[in-house]
C-alpha atoms as a PDB file:
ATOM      1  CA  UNK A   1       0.000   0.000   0.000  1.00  0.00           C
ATOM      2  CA  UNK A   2       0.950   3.379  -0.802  1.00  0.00           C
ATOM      3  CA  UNK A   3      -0.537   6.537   0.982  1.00  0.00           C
ATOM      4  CA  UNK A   4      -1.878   8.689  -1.949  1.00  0.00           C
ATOM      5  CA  UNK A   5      -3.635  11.425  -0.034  1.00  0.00           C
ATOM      6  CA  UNK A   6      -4.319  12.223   3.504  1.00  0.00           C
ATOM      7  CA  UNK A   7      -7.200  14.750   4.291  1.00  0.00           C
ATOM      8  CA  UNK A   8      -7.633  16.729   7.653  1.00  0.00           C
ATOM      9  CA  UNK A   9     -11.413  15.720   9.071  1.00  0.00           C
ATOM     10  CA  UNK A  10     -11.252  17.025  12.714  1.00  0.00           C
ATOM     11  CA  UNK A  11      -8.332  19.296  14.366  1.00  0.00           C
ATOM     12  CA  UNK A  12      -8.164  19.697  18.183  1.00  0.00           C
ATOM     13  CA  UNK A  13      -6.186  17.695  21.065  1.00  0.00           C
ATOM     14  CA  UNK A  14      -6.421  14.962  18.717  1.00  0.00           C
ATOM     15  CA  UNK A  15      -6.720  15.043  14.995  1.00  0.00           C
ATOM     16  CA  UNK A  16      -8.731  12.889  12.751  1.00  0.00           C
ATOM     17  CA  UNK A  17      -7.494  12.088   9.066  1.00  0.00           C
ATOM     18  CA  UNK A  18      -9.094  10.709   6.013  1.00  0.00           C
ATOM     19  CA  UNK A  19      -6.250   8.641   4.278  1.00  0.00           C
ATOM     20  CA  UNK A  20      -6.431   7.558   0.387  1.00  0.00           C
ATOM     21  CA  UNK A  21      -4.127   4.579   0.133  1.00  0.00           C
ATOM     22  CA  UNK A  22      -3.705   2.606  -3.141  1.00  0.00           C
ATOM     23  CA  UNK A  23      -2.839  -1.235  -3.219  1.00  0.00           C
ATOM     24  CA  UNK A  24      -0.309  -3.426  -5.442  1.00  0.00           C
ATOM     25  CA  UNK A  25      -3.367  -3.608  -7.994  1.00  0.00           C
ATOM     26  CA  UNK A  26      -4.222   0.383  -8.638  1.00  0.00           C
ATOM     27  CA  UNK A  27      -7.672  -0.015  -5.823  1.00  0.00           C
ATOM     28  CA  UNK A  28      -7.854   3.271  -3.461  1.00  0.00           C
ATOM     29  CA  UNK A  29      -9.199   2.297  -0.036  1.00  0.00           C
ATOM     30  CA  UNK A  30      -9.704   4.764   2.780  1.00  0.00           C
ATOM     31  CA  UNK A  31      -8.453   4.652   5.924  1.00  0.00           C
ATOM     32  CA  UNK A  32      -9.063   6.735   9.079  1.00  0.00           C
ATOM     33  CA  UNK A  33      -6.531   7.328  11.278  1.00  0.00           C
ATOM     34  CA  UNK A  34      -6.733   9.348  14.600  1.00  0.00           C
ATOM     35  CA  UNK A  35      -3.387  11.067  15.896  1.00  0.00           C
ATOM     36  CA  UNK A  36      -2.801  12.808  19.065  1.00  0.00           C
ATOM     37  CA  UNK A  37       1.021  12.135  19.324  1.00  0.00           C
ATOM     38  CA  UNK A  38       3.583   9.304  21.381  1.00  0.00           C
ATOM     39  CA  UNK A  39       3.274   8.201  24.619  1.00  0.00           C
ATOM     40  CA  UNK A  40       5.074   6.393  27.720  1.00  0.00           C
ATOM     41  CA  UNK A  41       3.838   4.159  30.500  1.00  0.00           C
ATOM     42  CA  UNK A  42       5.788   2.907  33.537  1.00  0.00           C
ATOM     43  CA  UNK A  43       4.709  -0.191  35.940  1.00  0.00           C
ATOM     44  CA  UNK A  44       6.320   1.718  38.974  1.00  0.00           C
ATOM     45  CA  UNK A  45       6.797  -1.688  41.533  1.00  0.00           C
ATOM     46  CA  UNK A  46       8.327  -1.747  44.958  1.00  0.00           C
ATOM     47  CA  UNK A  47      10.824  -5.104  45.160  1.00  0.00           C
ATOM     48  CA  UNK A  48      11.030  -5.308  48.558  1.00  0.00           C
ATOM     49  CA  UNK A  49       7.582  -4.904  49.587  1.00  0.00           C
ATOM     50  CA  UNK A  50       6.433  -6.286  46.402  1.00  0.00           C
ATOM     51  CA  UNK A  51       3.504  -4.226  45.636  1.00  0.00           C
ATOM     52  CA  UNK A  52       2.915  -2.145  42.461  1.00  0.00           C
ATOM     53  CA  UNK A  53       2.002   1.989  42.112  1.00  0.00           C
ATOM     54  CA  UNK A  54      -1.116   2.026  40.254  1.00  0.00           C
ATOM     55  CA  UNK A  55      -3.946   4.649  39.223  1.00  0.00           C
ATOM     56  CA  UNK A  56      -7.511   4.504  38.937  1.00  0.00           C
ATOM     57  CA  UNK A  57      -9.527   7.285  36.588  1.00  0.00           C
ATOM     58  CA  UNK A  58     -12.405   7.808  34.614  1.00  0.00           C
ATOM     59  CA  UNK A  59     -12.254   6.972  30.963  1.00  0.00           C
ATOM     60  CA  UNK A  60     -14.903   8.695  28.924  1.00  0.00           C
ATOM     61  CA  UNK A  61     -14.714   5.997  26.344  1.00  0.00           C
ATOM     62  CA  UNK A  62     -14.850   2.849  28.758  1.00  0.00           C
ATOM     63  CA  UNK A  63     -17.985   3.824  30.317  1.00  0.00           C
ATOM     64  CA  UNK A  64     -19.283   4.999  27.486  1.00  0.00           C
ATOM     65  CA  UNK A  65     -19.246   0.939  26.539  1.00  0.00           C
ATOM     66  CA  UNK A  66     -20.582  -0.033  29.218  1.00  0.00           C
ATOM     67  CA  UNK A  67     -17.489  -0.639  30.975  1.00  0.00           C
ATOM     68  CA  UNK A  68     -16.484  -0.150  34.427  1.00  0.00           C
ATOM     69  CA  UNK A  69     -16.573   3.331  35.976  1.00  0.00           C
ATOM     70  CA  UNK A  70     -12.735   3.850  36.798  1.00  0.00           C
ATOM     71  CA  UNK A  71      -9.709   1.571  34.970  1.00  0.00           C
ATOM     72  CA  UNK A  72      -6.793   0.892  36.652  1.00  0.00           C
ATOM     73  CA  UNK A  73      -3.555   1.374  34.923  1.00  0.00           C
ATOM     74  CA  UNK A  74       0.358   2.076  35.223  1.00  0.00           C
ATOM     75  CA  UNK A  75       1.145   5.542  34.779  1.00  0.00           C
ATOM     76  CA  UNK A  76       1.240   6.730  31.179  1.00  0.00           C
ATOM     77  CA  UNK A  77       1.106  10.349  29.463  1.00  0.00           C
ATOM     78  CA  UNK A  78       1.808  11.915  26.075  1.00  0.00           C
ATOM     79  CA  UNK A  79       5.502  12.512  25.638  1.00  0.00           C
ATOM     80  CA  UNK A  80       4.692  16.384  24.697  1.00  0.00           C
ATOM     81  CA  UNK A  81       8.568  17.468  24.051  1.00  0.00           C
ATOM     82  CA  UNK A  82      10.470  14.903  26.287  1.00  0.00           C
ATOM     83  CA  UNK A  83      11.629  11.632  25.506  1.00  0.00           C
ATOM     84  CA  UNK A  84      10.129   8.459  26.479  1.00  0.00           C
ATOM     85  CA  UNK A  85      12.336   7.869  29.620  1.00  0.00           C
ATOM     86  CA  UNK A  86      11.642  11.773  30.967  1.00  0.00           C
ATOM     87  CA  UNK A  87       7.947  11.699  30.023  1.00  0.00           C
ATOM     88  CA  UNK A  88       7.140   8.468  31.711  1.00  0.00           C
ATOM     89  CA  UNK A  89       9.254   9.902  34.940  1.00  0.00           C
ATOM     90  CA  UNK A  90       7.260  13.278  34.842  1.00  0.00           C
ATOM     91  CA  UNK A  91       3.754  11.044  34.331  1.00  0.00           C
ATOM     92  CA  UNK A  92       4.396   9.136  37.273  1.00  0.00           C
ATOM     93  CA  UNK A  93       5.664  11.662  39.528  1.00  0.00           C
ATOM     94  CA  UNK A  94       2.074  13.392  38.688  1.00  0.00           C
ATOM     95  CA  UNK A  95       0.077  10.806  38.603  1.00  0.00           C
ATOM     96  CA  UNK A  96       1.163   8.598  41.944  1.00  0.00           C
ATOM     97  CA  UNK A  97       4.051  11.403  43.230  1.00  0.00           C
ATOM     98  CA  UNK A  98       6.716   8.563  43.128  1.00  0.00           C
ATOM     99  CA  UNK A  99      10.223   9.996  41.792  1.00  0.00           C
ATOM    100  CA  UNK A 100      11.493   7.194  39.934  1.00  0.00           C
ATOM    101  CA  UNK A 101      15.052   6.765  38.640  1.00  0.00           C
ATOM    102  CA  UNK A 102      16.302   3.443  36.939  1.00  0.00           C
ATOM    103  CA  UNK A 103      13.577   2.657  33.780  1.00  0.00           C
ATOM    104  CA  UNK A 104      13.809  -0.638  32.390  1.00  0.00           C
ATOM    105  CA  UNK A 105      12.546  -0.702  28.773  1.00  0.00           C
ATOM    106  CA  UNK A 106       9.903  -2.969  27.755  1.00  0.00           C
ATOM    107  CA  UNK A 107       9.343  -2.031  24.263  1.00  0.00           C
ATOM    108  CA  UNK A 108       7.645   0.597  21.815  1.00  0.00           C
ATOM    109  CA  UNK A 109       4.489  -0.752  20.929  1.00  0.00           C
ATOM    110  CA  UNK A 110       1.275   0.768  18.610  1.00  0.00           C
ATOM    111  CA  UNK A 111      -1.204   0.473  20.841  1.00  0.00           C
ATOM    112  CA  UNK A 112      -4.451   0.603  18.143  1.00  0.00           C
ATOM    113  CA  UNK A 113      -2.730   0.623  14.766  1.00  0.00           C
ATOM    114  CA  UNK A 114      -5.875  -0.555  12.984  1.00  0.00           C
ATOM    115  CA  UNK A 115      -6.784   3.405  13.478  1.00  0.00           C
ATOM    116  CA  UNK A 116      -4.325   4.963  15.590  1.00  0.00           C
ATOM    117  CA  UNK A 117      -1.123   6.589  15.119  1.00  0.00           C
ATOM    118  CA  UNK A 118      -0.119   6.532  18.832  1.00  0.00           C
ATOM    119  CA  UNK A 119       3.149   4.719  19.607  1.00  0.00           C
ATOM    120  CA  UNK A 120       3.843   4.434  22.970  1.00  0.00           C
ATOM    121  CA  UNK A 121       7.453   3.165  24.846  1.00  0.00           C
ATOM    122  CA  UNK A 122       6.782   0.828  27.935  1.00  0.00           C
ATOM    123  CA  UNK A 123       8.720   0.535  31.105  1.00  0.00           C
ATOM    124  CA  UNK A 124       9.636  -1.261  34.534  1.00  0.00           C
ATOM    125  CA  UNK A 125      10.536   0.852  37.434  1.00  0.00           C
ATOM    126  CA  UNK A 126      11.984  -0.348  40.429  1.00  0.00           C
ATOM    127  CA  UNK A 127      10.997   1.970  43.655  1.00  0.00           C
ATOM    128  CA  UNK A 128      10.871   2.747  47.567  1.00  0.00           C
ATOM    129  CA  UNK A 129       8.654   4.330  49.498  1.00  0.00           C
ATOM    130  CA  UNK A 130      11.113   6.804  50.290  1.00  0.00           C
ATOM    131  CA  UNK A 131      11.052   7.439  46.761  1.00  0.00           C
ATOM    132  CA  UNK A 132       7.287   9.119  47.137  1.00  0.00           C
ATOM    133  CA  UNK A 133       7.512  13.176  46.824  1.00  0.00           C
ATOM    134  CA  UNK A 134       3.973  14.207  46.739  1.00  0.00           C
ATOM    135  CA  UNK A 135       0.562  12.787  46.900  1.00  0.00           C
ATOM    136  CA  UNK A 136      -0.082  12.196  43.070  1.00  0.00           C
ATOM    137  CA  UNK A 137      -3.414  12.564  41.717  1.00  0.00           C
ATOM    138  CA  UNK A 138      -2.412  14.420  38.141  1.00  0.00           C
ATOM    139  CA  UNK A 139      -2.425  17.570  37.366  1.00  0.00           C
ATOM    140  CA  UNK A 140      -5.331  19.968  38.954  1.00  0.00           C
ATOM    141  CA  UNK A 141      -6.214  21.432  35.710  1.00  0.00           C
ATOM    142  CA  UNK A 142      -6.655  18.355  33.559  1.00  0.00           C
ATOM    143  CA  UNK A 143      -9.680  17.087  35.639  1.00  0.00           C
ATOM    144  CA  UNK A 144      -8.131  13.057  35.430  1.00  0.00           C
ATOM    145  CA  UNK A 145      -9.938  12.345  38.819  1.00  0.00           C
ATOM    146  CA  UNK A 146      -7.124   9.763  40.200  1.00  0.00           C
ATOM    147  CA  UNK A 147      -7.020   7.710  42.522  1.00  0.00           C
ATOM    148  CA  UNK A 148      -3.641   6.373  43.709  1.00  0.00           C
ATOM    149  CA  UNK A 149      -2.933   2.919  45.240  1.00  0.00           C
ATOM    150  CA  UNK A 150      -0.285   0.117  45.961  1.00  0.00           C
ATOM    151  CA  UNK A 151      -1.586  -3.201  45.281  1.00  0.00           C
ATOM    152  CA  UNK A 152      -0.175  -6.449  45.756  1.00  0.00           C
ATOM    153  CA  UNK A 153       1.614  -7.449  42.710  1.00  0.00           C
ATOM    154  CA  UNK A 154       0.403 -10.949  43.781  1.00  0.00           C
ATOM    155  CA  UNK A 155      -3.058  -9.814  43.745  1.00  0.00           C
ATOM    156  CA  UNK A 156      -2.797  -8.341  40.366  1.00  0.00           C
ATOM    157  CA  UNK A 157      -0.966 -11.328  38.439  1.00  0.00           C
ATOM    158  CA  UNK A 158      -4.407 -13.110  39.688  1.00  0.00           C
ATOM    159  CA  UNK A 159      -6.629 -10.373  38.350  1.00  0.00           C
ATOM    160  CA  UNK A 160      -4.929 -10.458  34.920  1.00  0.00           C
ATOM    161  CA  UNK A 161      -5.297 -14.409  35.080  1.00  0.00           C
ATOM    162  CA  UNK A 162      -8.840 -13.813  36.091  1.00  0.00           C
ATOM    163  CA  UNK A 163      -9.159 -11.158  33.592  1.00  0.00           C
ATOM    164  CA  UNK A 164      -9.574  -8.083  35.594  1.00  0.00           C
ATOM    165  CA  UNK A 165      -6.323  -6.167  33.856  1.00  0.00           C
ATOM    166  CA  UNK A 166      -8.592  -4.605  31.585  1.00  0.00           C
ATOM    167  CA  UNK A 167      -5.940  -1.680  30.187  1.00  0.00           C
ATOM    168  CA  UNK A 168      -3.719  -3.197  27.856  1.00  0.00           C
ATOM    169  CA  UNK A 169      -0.889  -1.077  28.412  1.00  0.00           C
ATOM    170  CA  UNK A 170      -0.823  -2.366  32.401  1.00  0.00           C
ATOM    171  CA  UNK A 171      -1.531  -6.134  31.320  1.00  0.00           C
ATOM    172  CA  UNK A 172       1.648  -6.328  28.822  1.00  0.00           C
ATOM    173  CA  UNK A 173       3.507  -4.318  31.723  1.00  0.00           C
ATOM    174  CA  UNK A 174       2.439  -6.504  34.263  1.00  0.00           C
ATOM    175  CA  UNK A 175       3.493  -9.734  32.322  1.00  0.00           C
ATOM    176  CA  UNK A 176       6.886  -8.242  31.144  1.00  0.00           C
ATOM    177  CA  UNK A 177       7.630  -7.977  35.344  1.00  0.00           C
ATOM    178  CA  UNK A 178       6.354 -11.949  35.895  1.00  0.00           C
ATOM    179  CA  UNK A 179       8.003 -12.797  33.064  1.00  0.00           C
ATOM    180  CA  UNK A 180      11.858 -10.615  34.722  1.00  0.00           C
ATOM    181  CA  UNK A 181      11.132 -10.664  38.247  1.00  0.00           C
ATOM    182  CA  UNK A 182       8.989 -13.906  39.046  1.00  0.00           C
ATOM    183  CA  UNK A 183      10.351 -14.053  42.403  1.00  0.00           C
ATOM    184  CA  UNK A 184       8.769 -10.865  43.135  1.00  0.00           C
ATOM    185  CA  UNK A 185       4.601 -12.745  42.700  1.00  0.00           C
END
């Protein structure tokens, strides 16, 4: 395939495109695609106590399906102007007020590329609690509404095996630690 044309539908914190493509045999096919930029996620975990940093918050398009009212996730944000290592240190030190330091990469990863251009870089993070600055909760003026928690990384490896990881980002994070640090479940 071969992108031909690509056509501006919708402008704002995301933007929506209209893509002509055309295959091997000369047929155009149209594609949307929806772009807001790249992103980062961190599973911040504690080895010694062996508990995990996690966030619950609305998602407009989860309950809007019928899904539960708050999902719990790692960490993650839009990289903005940073790079993936100092966006998903800035996210977390928002979102759960843990200062992190050593990131073990995971991987980049496209999220939704059936429609999405997002890529997003996913990472491990080793912490303390001395290593918690501030409350978290996200930034006042973005409304996010999170809640932060420690949870038992035991009791989430049997939520993802019961399948109650429902944010894809946490369940490949959360398998990438079992899968490194399986002394730690």
């Amino acid at each position: 395939m071969r992108l031909l044309k690509l056509d501006t539908v919708y402008q704002g914190w995301t933007t929506l495109y209209l893509a002509t493509l055309v295959d091997e045999s000369g047929t155009e096919v149209r594609r949307e695609i929806e772009h807001h930029g790249r992103s980062a996620a961190v599973l911040p975990y504690d080895p010694a106590r062996r508990v995990a940093m996690m966030i619950r918050l609305p998602r407009a398009p989860v309950i809007w399906q019928g899904g539960p009212d708050e999902l719990m996730e790692a960490p993650a944000g839009m990289l903005d102007k940073d790079d993936p290592p100092t966006a998903a240190r800035r996210e977390a030190l928002e979102e759960t007020g843990l200062s992190l330091g050593a990131l073990e990469p995971i991987g980049s990863v496209w999220p939704m590329p059936g429609i999405s251009s997002e890529k997003m870089d996913l990472f491990l993070a080793p912490y303390s609690a001395a290593d918690r600055r501030a409350a978290g909760g996200g930034v006042a003026d973005e409304h996010e509404a999170i809640t932060v928690m420690e949870v038992p990384l035991a009791e989430l490896w049997a939520m993802a095996e019961a399948g109650g990881i429902e944010d894809l980002k946490t369940l490949a994070l959360l398998q990438a630690l079992r899968i490194r640090r399986p002394e730690l479940f």
